[in-house]
N, C-alpha and C. Protein backbone atom coordinates (compact mmCIF):
# COMPACT_ATOMS: atom_id res chain seq x y z
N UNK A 1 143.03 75.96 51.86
CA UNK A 1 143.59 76.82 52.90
C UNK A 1 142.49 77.71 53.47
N UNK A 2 142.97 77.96 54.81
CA UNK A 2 141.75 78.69 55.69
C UNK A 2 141.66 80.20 54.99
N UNK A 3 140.79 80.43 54.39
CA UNK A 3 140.32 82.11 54.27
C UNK A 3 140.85 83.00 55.22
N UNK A 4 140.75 83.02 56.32
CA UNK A 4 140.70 83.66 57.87
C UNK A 4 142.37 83.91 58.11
N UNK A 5 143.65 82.50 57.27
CA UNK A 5 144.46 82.68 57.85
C UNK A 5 145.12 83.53 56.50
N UNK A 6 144.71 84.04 55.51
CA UNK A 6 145.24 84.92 54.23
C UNK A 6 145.13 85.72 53.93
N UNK A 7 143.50 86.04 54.60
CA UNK A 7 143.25 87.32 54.88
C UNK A 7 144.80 88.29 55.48
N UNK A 8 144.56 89.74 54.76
CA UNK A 8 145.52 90.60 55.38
C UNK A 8 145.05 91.64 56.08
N UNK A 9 145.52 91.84 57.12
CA UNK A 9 145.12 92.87 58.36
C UNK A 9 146.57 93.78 58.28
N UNK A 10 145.79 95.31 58.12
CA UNK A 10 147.08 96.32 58.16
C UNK A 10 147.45 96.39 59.42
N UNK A 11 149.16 96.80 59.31
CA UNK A 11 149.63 97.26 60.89
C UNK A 11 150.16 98.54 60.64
N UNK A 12 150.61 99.08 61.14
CA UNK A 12 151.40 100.05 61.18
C UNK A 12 152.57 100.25 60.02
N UNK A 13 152.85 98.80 59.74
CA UNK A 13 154.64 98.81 58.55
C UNK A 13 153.66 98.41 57.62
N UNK A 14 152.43 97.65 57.01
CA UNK A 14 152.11 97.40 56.58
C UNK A 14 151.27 96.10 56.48
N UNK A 15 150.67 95.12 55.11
CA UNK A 15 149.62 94.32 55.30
C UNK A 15 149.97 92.79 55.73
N UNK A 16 149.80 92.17 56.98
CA UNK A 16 150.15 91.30 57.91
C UNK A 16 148.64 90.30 57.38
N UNK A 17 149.48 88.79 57.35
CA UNK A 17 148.20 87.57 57.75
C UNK A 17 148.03 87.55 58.68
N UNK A 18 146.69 87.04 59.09
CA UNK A 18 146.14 86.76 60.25
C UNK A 18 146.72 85.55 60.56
N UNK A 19 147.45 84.86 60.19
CA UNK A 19 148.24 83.78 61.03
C UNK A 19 149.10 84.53 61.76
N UNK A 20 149.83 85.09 61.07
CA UNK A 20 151.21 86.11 61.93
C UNK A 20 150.32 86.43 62.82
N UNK A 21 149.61 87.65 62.92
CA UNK A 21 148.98 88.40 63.72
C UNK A 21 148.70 87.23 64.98
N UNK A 22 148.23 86.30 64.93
CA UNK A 22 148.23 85.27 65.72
C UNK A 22 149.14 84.95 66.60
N UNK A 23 150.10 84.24 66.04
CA UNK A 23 150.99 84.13 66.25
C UNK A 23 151.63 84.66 66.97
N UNK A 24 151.81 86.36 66.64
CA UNK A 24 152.68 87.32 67.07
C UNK A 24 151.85 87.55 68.94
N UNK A 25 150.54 87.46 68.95
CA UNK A 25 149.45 87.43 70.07
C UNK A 25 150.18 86.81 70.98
N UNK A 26 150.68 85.47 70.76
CA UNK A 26 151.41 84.58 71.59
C UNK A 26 152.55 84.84 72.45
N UNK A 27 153.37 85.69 71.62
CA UNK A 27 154.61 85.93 72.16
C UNK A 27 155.09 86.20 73.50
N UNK A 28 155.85 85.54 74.28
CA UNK A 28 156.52 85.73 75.42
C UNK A 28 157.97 86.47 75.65
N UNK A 29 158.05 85.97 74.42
CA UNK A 29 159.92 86.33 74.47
C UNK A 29 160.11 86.48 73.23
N UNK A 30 161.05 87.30 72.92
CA UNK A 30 161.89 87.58 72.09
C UNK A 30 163.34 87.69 71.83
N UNK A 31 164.10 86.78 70.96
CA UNK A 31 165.01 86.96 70.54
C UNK A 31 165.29 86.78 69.62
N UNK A 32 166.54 87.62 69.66
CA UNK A 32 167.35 88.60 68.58
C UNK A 32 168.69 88.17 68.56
N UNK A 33 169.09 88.19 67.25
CA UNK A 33 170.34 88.06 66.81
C UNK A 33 170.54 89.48 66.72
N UNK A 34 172.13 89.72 66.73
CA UNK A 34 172.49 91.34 66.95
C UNK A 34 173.28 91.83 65.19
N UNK A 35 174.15 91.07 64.79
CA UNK A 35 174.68 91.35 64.04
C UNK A 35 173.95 91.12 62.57
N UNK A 36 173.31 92.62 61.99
CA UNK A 36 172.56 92.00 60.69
C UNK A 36 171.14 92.54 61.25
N UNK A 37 170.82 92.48 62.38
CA UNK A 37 169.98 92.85 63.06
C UNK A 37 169.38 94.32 63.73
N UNK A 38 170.43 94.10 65.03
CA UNK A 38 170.20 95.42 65.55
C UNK A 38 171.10 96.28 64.74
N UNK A 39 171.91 95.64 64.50
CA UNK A 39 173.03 96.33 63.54
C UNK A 39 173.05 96.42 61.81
N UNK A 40 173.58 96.87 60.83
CA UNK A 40 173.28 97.12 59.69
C UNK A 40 174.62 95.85 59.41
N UNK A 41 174.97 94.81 59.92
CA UNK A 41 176.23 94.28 59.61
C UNK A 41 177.08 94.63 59.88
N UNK A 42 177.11 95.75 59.33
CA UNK A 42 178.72 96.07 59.43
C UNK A 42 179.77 96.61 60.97
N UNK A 43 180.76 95.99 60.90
CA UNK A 43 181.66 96.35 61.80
C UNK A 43 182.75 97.05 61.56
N UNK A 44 183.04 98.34 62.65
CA UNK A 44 183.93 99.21 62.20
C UNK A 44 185.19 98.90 63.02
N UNK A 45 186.67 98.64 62.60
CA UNK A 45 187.67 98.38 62.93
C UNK A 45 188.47 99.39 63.01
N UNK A 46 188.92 99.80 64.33
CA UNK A 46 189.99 101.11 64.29
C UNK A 46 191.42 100.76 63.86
N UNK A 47 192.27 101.68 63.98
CA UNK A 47 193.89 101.25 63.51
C UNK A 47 194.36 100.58 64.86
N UNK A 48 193.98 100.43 66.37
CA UNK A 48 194.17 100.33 67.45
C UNK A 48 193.55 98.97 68.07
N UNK A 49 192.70 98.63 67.06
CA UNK A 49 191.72 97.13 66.81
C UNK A 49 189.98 97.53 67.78
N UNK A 50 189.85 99.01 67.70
CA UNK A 50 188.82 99.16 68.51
C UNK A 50 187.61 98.61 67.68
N UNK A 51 186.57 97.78 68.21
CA UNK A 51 185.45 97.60 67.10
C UNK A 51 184.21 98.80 67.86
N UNK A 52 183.49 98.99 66.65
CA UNK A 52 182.36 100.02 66.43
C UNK A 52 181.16 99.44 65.95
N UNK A 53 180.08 99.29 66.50
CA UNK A 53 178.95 99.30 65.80
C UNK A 53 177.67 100.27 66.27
N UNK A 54 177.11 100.38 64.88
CA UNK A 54 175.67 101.71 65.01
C UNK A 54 174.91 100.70 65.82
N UNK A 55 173.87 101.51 66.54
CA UNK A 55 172.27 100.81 66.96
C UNK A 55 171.38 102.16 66.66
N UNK A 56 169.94 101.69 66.49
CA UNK A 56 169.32 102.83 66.06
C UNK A 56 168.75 102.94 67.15
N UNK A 57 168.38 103.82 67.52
CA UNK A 57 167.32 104.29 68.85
C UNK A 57 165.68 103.69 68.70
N UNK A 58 165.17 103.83 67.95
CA UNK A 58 163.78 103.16 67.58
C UNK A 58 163.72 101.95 67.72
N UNK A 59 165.19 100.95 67.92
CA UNK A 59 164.94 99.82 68.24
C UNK A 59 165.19 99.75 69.58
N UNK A 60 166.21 100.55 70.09
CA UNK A 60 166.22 100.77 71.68
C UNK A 60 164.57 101.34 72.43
N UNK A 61 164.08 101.90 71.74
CA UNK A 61 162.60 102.02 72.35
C UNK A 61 161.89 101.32 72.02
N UNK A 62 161.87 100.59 71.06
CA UNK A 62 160.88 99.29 70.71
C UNK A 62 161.20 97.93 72.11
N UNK A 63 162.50 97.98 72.21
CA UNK A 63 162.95 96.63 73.35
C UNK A 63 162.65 97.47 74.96
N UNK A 64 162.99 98.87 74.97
CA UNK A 64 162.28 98.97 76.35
C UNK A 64 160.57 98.62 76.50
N UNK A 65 160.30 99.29 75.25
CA UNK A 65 158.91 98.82 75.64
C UNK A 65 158.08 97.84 75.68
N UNK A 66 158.99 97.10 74.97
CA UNK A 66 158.24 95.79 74.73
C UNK A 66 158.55 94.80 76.38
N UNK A 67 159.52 95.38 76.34
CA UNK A 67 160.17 94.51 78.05
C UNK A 67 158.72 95.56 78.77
N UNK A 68 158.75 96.30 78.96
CA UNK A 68 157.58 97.21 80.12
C UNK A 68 156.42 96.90 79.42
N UNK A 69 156.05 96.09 78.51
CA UNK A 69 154.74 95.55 78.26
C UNK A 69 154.70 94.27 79.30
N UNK A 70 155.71 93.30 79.25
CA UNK A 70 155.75 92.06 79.71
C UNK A 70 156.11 90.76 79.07
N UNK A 71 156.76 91.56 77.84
CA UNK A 71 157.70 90.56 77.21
C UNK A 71 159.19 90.32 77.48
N UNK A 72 159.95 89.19 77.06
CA UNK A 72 160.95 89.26 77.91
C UNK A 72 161.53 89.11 76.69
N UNK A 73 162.89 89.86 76.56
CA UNK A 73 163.81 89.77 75.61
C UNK A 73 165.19 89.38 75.72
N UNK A 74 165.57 88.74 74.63
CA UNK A 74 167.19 87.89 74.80
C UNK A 74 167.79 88.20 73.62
N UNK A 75 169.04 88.27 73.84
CA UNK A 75 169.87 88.10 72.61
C UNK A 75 170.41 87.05 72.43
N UNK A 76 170.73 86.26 71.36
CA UNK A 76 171.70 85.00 71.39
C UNK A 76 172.59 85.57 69.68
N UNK A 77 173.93 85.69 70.28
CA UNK A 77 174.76 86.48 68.99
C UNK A 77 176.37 85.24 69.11
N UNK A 78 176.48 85.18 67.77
CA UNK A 78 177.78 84.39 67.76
C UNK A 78 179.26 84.95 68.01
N UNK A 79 179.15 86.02 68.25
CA UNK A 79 180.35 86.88 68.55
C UNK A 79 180.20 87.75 70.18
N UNK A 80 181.20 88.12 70.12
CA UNK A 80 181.61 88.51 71.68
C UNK A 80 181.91 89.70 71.64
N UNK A 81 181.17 90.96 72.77
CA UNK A 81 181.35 91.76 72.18
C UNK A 81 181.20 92.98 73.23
N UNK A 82 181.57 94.05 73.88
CA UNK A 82 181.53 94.32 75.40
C UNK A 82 180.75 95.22 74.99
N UNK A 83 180.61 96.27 73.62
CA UNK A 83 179.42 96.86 72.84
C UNK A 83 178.16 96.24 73.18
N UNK A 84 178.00 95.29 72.74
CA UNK A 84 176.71 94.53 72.81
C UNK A 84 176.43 94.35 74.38
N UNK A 85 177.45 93.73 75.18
CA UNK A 85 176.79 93.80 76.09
C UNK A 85 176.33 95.69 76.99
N UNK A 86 177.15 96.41 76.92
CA UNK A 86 176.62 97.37 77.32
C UNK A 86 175.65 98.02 76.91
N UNK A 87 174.89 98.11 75.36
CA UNK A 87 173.92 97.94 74.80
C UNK A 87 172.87 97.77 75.25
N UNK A 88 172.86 96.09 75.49
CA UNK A 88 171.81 95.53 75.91
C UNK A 88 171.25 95.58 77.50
N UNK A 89 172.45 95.52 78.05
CA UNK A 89 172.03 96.54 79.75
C UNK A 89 171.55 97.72 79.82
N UNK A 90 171.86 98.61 79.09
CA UNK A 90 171.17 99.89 78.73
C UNK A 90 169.81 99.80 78.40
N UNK A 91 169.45 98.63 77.90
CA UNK A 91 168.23 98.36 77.37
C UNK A 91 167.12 97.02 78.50
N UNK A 92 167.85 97.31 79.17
CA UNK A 92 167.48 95.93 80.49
C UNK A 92 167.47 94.78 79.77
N UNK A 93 167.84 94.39 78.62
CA UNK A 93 167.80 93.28 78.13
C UNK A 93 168.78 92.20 79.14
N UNK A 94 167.71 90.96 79.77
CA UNK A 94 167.90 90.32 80.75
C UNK A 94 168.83 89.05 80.26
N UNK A 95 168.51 88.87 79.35
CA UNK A 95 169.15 87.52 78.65
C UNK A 95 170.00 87.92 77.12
N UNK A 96 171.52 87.36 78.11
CA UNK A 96 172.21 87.92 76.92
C UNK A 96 173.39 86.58 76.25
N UNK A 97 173.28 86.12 75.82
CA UNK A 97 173.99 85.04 75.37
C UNK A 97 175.10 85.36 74.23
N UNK A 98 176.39 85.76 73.68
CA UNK A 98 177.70 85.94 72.99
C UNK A 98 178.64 84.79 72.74
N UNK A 99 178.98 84.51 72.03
CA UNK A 99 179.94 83.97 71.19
C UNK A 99 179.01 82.34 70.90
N UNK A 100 177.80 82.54 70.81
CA UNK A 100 177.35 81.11 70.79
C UNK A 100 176.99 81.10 68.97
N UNK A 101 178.17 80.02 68.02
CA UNK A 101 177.91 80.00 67.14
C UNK A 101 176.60 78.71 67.00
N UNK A 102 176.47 78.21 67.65
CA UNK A 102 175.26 77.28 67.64
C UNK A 102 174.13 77.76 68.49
N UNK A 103 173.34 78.39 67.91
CA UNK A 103 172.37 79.18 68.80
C UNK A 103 171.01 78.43 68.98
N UNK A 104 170.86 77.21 68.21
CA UNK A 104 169.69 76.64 68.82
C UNK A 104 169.83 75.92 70.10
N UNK A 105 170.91 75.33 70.90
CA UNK A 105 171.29 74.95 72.44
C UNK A 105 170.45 76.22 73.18
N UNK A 106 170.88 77.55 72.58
CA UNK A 106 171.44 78.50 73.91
C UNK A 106 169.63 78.85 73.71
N UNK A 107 169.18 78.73 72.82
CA UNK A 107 167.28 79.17 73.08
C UNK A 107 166.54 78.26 73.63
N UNK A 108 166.74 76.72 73.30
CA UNK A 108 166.30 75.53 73.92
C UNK A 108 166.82 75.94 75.64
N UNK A 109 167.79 76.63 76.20
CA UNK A 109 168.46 76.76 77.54
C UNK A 109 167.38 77.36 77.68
N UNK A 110 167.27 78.56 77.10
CA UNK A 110 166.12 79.65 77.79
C UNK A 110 165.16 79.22 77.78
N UNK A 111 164.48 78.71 76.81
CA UNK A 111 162.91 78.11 76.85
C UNK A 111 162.53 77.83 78.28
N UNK A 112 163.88 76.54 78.20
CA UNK A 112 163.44 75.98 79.82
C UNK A 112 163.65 76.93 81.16
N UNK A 113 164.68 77.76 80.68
CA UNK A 113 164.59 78.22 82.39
C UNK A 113 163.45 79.40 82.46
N UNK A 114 162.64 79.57 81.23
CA UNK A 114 161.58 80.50 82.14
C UNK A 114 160.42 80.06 81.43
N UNK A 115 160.49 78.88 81.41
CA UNK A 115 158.92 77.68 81.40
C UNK A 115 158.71 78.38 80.08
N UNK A 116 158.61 78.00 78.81
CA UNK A 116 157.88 78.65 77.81
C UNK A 116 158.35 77.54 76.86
N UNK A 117 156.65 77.55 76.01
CA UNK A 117 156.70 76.34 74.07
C UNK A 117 157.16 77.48 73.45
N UNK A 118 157.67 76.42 72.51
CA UNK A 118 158.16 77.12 71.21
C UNK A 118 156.87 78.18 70.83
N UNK A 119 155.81 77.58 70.61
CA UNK A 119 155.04 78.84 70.09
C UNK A 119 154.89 79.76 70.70
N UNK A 120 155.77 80.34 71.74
CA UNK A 120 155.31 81.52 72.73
C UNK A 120 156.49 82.45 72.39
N UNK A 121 157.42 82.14 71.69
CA UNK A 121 158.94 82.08 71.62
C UNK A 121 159.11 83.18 69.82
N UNK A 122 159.28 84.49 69.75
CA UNK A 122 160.00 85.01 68.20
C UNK A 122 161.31 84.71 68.40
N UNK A 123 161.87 84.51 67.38
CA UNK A 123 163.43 84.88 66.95
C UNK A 123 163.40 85.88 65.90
N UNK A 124 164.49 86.67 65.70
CA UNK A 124 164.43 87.65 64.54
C UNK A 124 166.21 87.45 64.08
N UNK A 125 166.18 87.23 62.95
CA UNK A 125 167.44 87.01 62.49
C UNK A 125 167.89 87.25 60.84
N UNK A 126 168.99 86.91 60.81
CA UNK A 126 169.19 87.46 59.32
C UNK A 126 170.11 86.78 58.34
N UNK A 127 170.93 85.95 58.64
CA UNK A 127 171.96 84.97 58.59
C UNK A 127 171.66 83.33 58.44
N UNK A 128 172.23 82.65 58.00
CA UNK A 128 172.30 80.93 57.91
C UNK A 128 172.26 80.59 59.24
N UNK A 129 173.10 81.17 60.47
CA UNK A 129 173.32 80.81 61.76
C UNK A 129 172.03 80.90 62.54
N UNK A 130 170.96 81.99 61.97
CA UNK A 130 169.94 81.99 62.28
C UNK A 130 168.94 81.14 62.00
N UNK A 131 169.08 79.88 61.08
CA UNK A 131 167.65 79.30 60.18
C UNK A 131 166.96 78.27 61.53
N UNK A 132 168.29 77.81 62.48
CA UNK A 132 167.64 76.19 63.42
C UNK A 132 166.71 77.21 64.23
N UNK A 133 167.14 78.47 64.82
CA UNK A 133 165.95 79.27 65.56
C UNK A 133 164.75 79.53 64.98
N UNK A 134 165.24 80.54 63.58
CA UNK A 134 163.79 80.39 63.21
C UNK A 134 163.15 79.36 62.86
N UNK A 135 163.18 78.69 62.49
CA UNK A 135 162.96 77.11 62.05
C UNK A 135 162.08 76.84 63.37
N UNK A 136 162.23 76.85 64.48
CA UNK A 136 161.87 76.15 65.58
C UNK A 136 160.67 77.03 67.19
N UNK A 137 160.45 78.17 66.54
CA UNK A 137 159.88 79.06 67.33
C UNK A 137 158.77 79.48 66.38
N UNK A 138 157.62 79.76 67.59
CA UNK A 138 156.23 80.21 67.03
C UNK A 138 156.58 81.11 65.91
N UNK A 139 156.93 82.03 66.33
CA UNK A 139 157.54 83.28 65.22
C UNK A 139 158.88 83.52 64.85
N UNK A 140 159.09 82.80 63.61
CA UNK A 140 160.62 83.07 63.04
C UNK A 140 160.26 84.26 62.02
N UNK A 141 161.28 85.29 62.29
CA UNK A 141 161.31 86.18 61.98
C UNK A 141 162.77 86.76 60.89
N UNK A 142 162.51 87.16 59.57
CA UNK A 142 163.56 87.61 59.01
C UNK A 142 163.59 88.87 58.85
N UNK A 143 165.26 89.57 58.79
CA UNK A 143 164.60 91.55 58.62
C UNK A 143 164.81 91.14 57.08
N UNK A 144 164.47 92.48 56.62
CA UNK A 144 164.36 92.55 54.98
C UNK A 144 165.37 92.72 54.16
N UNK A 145 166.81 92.68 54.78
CA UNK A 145 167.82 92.22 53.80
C UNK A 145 168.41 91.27 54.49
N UNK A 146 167.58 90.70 54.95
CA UNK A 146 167.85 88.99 55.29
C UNK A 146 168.80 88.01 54.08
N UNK A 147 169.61 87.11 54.19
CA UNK A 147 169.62 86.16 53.26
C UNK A 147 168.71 85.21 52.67
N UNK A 148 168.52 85.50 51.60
CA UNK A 148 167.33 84.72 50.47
C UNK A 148 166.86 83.29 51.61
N UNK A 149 167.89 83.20 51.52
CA UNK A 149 167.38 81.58 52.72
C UNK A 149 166.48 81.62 53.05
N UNK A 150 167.16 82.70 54.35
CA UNK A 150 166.44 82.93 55.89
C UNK A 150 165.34 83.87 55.72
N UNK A 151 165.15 84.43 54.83
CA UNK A 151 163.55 84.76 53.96
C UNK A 151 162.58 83.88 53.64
N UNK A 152 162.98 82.87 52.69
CA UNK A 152 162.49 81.84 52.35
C UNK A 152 162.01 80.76 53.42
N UNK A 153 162.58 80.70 54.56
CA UNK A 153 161.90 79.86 55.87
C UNK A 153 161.37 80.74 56.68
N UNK A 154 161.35 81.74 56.82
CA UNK A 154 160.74 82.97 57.47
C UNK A 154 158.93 82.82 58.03
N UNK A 155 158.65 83.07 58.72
CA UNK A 155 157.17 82.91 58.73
C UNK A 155 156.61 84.65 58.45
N UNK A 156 157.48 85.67 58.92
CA UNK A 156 157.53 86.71 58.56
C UNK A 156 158.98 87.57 58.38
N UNK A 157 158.84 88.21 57.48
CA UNK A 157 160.21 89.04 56.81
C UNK A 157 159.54 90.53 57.24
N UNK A 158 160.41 90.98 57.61
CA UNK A 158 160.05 92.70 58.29
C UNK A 158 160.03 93.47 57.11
N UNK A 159 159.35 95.07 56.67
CA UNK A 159 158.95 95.62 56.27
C UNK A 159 160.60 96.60 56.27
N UNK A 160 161.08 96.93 57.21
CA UNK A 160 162.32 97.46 57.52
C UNK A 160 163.57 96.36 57.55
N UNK A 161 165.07 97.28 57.07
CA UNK A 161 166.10 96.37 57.10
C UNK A 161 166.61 96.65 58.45
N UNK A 162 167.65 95.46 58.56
CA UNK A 162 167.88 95.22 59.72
C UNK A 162 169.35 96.75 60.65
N UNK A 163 169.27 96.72 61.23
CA UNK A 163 169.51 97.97 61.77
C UNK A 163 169.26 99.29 61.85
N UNK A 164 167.78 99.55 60.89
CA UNK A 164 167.22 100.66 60.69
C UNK A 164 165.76 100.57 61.31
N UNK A 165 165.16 99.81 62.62
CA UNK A 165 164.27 99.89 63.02
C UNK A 165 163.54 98.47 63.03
N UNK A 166 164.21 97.34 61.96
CA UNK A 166 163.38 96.21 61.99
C UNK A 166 163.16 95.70 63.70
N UNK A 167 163.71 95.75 64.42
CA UNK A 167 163.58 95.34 66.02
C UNK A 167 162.16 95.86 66.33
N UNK A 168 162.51 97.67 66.20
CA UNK A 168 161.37 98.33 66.24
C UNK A 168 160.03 97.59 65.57
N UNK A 169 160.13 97.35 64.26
CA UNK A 169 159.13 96.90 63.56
C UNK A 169 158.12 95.53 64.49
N UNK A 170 158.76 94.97 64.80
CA UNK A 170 158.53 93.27 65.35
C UNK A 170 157.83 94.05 67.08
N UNK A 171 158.74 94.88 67.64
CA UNK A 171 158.17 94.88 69.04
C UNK A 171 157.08 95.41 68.70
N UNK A 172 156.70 96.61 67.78
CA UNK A 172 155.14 97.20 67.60
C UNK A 172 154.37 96.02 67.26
N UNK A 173 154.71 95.02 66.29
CA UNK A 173 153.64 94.21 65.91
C UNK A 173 153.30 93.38 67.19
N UNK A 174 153.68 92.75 67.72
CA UNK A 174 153.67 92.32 68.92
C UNK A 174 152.94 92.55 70.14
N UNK A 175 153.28 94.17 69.77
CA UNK A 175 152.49 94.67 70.75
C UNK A 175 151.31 94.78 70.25
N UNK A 176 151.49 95.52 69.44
CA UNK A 176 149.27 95.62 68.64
C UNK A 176 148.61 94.81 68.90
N UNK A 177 149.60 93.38 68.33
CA UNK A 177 148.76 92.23 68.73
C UNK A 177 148.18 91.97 70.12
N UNK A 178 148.74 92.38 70.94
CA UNK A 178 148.90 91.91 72.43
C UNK A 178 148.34 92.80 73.03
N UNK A 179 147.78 94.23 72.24
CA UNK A 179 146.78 95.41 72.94
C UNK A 179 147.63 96.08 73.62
N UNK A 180 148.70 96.15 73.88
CA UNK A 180 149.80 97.28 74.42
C UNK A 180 150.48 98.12 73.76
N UNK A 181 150.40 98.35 72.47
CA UNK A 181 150.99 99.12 72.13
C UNK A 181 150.67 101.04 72.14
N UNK A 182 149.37 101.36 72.30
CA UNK A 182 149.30 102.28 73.01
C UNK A 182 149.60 102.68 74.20
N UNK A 183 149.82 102.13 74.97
CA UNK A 183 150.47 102.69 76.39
C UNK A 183 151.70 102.42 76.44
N UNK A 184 153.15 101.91 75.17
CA UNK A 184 153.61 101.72 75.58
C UNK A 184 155.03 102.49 75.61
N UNK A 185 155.88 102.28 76.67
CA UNK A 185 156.43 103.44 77.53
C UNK A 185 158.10 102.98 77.31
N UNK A 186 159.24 103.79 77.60
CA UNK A 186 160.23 103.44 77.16
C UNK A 186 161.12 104.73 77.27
N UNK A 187 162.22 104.76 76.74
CA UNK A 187 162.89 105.94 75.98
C UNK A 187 163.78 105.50 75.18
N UNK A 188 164.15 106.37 73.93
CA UNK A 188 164.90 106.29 72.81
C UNK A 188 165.85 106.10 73.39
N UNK A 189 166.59 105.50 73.28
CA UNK A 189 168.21 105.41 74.17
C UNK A 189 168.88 104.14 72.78
């Protein structure tokens, strides 16, 4: 094995291979699974059937900025959800895909409609529903209370769990890699 690609280079969350780091250089797009993700899992059910879910702000400024760097971000989530979508408009997130329990179609869709290889392509996910994405993109990405699985095929597992900043985590690396992360601009929302 290459020396060069085992070497570890610190980031900000901590000590990264220089393959990732690579890798992460590449990136065009990003997507995200929401549930497990931006969210801590859990869903809150009122007596009235209202659903509730947290988002943390550090990941809302990690996705503005990473969009005002010149990355483009998508969601592809198996549930439907008018939360999520107002969310993600809040966040200019351009590509929003819901109730797609087969989510490798709906990324293969996007690939093509804005010209991009798999290796240009993260997914970040946390679930079984997630493994054909990560499986199939330059950077498959797991947060850190991922399922053992989706760890185990992971090319990187985040330093943070998922709804407490892992989004955040991935857009900084990304950016470092990509030399934007000092200038980059946004608001907590």
């Amino acid at each position: 094995m290459n020396s060069n690609l085992t070497a570890k280079f610190n980031t900000l969350y901590g000590d990264v291979s220089q393959n990732i780091l690579t890798q992460a250089s590449q990136i065009k797009l990003l997507i995200c699974d929401v549930d497990g993700v931006f969210s801590d899992g859990r869903i809150y059910l009122g007596n009235e059937g209202e659903e509730l879910k947290a988002f943390h702000t550090k990941d809302g400024f990690g996705i503005k900025a990473l969009g005002n760097s010149g990355v483009d971000v998508a969601i592809i989530t198996g549930r439907r959800s008018a939360i999520v979508a107002n969310r993600m408009a809040a966040l200019n997130v351009k590509h929003i895909v819901q109730g797609q329990e087969d989510k490798l179609p709906a990324l293969m869709t996007l690939a093509e409609q804005l010209h991009l290889s798999a290796h240009e392509i993260a997914y970040i996910g946390d679930d079984i529903p997630d493994l054909a994405c990560i499986n199939h993109v330059g950077l498959g990405i797991a947060v850190q209370d991922a399922h053992p699985a989706v760890s185990a095929q992971a090319d990187y597992t985040t330093f943070v769990r998922g709804g407490f900043g892992a989004v955040r985590e991935v857009c900084d690396l990304i950016m470092q890699c990509q030399g934007t992360l000092n200038s980059a601009t946004g608001a907590s929302i």
